[in-house]
Protein backbone atom coordinates (compact mmCIF):
# COMPACT_ATOMS: atom_id res chain seq x y z
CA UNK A 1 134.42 170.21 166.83
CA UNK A 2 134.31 172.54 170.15
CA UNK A 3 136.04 175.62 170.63
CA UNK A 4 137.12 175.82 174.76
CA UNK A 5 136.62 178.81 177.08
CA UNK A 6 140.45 180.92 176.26
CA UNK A 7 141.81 179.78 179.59
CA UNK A 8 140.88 176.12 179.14
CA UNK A 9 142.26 176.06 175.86
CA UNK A 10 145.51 177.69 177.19
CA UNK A 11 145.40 174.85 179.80
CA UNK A 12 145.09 172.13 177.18
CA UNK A 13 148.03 173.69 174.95
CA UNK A 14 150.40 173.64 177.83
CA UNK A 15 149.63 170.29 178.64
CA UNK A 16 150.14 169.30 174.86
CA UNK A 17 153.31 171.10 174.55
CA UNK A 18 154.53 169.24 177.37
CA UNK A 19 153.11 165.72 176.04
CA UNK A 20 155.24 166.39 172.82
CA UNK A 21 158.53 167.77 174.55
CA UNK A 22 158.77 164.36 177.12
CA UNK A 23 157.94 162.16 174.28
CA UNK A 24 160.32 164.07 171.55
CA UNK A 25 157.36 164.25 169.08
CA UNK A 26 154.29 166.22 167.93
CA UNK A 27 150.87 164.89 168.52
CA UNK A 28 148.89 165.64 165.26
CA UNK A 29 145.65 164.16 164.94
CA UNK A 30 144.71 162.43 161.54
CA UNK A 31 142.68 165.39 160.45
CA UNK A 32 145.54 167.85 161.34
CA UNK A 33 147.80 165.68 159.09
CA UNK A 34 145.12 165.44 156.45
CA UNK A 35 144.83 169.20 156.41
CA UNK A 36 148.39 170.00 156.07
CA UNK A 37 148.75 168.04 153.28
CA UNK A 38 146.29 169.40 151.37
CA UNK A 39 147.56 172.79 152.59
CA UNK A 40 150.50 171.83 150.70
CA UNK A 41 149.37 170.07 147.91
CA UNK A 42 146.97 173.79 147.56
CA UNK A 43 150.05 175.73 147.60
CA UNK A 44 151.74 173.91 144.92
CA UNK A 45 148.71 174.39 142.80
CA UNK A 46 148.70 178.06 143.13
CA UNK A 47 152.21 177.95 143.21
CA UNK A 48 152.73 176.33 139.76
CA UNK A 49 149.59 178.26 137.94
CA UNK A 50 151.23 181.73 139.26
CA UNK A 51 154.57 180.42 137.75
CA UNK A 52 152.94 179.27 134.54
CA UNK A 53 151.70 182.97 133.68
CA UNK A 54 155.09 184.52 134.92
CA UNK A 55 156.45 182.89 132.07
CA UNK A 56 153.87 183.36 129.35
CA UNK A 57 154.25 187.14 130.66
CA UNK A 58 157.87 187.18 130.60
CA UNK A 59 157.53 185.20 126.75
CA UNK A 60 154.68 186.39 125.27
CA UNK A 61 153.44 189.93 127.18
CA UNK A 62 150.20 190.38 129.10
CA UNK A 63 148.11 187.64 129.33
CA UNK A 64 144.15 188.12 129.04
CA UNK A 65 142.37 187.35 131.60
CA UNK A 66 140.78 184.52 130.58
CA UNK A 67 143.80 182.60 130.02
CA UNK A 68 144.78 183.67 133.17
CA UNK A 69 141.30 182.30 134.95
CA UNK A 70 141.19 178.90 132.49
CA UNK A 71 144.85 178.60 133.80
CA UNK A 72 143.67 178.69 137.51
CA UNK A 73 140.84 176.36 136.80
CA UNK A 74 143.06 173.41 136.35
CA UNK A 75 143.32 171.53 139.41
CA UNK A 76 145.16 168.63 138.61
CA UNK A 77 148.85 168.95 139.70
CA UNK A 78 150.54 166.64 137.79
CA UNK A 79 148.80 168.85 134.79
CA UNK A 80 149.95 171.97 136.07
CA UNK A 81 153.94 170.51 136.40
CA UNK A 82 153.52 169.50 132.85
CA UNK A 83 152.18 172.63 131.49
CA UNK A 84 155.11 174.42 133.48
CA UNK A 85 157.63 172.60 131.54
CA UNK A 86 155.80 173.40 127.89
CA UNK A 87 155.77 177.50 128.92
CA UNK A 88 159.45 177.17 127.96
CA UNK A 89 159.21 175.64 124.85
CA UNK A 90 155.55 176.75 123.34
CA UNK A 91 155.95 179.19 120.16
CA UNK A 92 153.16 181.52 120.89
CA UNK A 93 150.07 181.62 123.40
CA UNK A 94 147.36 180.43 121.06
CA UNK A 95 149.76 177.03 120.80
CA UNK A 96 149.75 177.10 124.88
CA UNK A 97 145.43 177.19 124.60
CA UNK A 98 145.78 174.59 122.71
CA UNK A 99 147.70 172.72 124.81
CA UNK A 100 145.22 173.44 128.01
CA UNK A 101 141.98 172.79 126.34
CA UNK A 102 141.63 168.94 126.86
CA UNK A 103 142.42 170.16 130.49
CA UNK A 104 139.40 172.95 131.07
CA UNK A 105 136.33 171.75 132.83
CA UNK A 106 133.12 171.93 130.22
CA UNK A 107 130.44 174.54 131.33
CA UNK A 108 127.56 172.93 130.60
């Protein structure tokens, strides 16, 4: 990928903008889409790990910080939506560990 000189690069955005407004649709390149979506798929992630300790927090009372780290070492979404829903319903944190530990990458 290039970067252009700032006033061929202005030129090239105008041009754009005006490609999209007379057709009545963005122009996103296959890597632009690819990148949003795993912008968004990213921000779920954090945004379901962050909500998993708010709860714990809110349950339980401060979490240590390695909970907090093996937490934000699952990657997995679909993981991280389950483990959500068991915050509400988990008796104590030890029996949310246990529930994450098939889920931690080994450190060998």
């Amino acid at each position: 990928m290039m970067t252009l000189p700032s006033e061929l690069q202005k030129s090239f955005n105008q041009t754009l903008n005006e490609y999209e407004e007379e057709r009545k649709m963005p122009f996103l390149s296959t890597m632009e889409k690819m990148a949003i979506e795993r912008g968004k798929e990213s921000g779920a992630k954090e945004n379901c790990q962050k909500n998993i300790c708010q709860i714990l927090e809110k349950r339980f009372g401060k979490l240590s910080k390695d909970l907090v780290k093996q937490i934000n070492q699952i990657e997995e979404l679909n993981v991280l939506e389950q483990l959500h829903l068991e915050t509400i319903s988990v008796n104590s944190v030890a029996d949310f560990q246990t529930l994450i530990e098939p889920h931690l990458k080994s450190e060998n």
